[in-house]
Protein backbone atom coordinates (compact mmCIF):
# COMPACT_ATOMS: atom_id res chain seq x y z
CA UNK A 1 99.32 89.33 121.69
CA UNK A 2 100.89 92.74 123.17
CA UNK A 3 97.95 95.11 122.74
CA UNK A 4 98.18 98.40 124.76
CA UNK A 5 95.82 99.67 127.18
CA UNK A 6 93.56 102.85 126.57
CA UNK A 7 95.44 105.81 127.52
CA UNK A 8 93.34 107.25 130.58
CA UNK A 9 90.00 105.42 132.18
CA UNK A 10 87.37 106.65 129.41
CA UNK A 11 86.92 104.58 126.29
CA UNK A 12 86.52 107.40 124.46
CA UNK A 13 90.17 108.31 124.73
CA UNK A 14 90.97 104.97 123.18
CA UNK A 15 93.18 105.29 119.95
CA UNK A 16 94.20 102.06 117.88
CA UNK A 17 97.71 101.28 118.82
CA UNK A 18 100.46 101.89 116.14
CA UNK A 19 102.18 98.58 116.57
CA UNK A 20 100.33 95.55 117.69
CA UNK A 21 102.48 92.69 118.17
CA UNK A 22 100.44 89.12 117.81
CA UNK A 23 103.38 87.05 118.36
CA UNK A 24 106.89 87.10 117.64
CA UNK A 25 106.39 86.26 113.72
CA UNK A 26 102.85 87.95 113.24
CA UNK A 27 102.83 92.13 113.40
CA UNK A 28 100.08 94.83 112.77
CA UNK A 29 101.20 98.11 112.04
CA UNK A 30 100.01 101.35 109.56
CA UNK A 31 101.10 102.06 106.67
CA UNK A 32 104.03 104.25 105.46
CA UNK A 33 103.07 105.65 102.26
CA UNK A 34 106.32 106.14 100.68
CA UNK A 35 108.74 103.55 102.77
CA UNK A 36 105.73 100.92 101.81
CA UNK A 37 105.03 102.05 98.17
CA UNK A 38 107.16 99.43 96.00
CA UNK A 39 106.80 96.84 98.60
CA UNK A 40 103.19 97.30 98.59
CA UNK A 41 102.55 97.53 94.59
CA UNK A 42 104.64 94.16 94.12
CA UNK A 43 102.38 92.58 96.63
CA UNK A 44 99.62 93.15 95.10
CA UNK A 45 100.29 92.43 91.86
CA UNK A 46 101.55 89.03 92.81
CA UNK A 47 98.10 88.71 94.14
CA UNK A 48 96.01 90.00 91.72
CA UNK A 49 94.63 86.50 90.29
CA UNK A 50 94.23 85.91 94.20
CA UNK A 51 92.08 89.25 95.14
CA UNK A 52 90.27 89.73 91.72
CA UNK A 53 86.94 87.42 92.45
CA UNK A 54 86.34 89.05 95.97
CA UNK A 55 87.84 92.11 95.73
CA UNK A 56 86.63 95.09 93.14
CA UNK A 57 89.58 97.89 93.46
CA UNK A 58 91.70 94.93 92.23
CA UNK A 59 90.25 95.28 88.79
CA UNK A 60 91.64 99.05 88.98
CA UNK A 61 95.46 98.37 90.56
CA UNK A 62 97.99 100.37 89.72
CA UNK A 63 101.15 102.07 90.97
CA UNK A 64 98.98 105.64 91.33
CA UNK A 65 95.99 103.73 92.75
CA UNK A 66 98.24 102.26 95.38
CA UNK A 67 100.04 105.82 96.01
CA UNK A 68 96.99 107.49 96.25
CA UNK A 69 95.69 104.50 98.65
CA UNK A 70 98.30 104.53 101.25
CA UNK A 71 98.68 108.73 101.17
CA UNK A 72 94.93 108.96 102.99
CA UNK A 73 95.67 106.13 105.62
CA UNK A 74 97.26 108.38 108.08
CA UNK A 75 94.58 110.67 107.45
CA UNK A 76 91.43 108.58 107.83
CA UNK A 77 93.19 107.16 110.87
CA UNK A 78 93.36 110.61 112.46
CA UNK A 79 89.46 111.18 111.50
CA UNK A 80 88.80 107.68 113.09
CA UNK A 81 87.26 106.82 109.76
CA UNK A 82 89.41 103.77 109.23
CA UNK A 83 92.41 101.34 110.81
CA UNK A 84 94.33 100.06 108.18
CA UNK A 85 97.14 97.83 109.09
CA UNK A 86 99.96 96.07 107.46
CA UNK A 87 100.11 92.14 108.16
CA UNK A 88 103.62 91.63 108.29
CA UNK A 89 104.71 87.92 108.69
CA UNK A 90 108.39 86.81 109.68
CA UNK A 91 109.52 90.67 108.97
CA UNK A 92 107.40 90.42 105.42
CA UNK A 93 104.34 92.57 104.12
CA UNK A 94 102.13 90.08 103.16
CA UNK A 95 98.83 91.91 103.54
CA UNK A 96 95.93 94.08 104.86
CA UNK A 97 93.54 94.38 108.28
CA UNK A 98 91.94 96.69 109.54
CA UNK A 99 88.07 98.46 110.71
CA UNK A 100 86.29 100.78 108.47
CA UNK A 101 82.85 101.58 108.16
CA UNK A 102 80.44 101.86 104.60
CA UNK A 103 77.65 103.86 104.17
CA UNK A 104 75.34 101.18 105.10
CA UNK A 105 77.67 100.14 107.91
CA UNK A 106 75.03 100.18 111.24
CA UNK A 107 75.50 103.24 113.53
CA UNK A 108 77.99 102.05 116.38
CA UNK A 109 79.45 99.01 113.98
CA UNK A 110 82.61 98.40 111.79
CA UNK A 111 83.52 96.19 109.64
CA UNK A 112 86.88 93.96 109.53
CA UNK A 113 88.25 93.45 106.55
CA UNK A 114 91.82 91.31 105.63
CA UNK A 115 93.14 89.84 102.48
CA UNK A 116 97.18 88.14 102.54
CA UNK A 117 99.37 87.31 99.55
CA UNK A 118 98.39 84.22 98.26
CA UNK A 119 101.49 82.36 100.20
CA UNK A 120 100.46 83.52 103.64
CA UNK A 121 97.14 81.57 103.58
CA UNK A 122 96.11 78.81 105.12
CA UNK A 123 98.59 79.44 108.18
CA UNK A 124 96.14 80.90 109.96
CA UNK A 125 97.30 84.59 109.62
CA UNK A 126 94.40 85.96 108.56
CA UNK A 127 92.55 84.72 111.95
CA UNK A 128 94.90 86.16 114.22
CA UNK A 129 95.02 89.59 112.54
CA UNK A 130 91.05 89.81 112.57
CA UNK A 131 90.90 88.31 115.57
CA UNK A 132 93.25 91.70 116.89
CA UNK A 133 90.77 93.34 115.41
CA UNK A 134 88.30 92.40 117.46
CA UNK A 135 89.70 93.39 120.48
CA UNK A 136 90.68 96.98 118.97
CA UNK A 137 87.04 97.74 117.83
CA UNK A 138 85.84 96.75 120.95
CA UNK A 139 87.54 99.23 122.73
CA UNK A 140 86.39 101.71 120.37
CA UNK A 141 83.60 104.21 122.17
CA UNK A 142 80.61 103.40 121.21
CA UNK A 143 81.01 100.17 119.09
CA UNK A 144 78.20 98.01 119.95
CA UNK A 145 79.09 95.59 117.08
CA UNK A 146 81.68 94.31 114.62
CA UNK A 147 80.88 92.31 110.81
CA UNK A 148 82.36 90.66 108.21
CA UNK A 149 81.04 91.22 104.76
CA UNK A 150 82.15 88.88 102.36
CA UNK A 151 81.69 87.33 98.50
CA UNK A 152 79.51 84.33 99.18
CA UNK A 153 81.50 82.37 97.08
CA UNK A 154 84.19 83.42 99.25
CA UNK A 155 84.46 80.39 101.73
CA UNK A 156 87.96 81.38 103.47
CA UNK A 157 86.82 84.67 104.58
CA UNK A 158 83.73 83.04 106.02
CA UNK A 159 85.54 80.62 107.99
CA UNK A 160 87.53 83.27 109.73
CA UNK A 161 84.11 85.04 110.56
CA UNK A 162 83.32 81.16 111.70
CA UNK A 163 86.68 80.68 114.51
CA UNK A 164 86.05 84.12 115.97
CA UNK A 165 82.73 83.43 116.63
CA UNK A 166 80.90 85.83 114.13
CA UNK A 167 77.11 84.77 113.77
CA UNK A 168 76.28 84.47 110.42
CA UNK A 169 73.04 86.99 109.50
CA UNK A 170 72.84 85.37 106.09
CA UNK A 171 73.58 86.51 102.14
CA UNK A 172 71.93 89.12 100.72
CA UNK A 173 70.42 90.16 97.30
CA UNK A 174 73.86 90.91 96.33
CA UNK A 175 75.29 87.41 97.03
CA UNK A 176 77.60 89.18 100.16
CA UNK A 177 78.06 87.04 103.20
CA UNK A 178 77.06 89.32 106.33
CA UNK A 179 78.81 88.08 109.81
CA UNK A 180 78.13 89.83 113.19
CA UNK A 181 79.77 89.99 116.35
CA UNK A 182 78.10 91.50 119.04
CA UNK A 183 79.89 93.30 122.19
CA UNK A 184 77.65 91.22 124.52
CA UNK A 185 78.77 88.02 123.17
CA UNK A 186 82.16 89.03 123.88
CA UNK A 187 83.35 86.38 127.01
């Protein structure tokens, strides 16, 4: 994986690279809100019986929804808000990864989060793209820890938590999955 070094010797100056290249099939890169639009919408909603159980904003898809969706990436990105990537498999958009933080995120903690097209499971996509993750928020000033939040019910998501290494901290009242990954546990 071809992930570039912090610009300068602080980690504050740290900015998520553009392009990260996992191999030569698997790429990370942000969005483009209107070169990504169409490919982006169909995506989804070939995916929609896939994402609706686990994911909310599914319930809510639309054309607009999506528009208005990838027009604040660049901007979020800029406020260090949120890292959205494209997954895009052998040249093809076939999902999302990326950090962001909730309001009940932990101070000096994101979260990952990833969902692929139904056909890119189970080849181990998902992993690799959290897993790049990983090494982005660690670089990240001030990040002392990293999660995955899941659907309980959601077994696949917990399982990439599982081969990275994520401890599990147990469900909640709200039958969410909660994974951590500390800095320190980092090798």
């Amino acid at each position: 994986m071809e992930l570039p070094q912090p610009a300068g010797t602080l980690a504050s100056t740290y900015v998520p690279a553009d392009l990260i290249r996992i191999d030569d099939d698997l790429v990370l890169r942000p969005f483009d809100p209107e070169a990504d639009l169409d490919t982006w919408v169909r995506v989804i909603d070939e995916s929609l019986e896939h994402l609706r159980p686990w994911m909310p904003w599914a319930a809510e898809h639309s054309r607009a929804h999506t528009a208005e969706f990838l027009a604040a990436r660049a901007d979020l990105w800029e406020a260090g808000e949120q890292f959205s990537y494209v997954v895009a498999a052998d040249g093809a958009l076939v999902g999302t990864c990326g950090l962001f933080r909730h309001e009940d995120t932990p101070e000096g903690a994101y979260e990952i989060g990833y969902w692929l097209h139904p056909a890119a499971t189970g080849r181990g996509i998902a992993t690799r793209a959290a897993a790049a993750m990983v090494q982005v928020g660690f670089r990240l000033a001030g990040i002392g820890e990293l999660r995955i939040v899941h659907d309980a019910a959601n077994h696949a998501s917990g399982a990439v938590a599982a081969r990275l290494g994520f401890t599990e901290l147990g469900p909640d009242a709200d039958g969410l999955r909660t994974w951590r990954l500390a800095r320190t546990a980092r090798p």
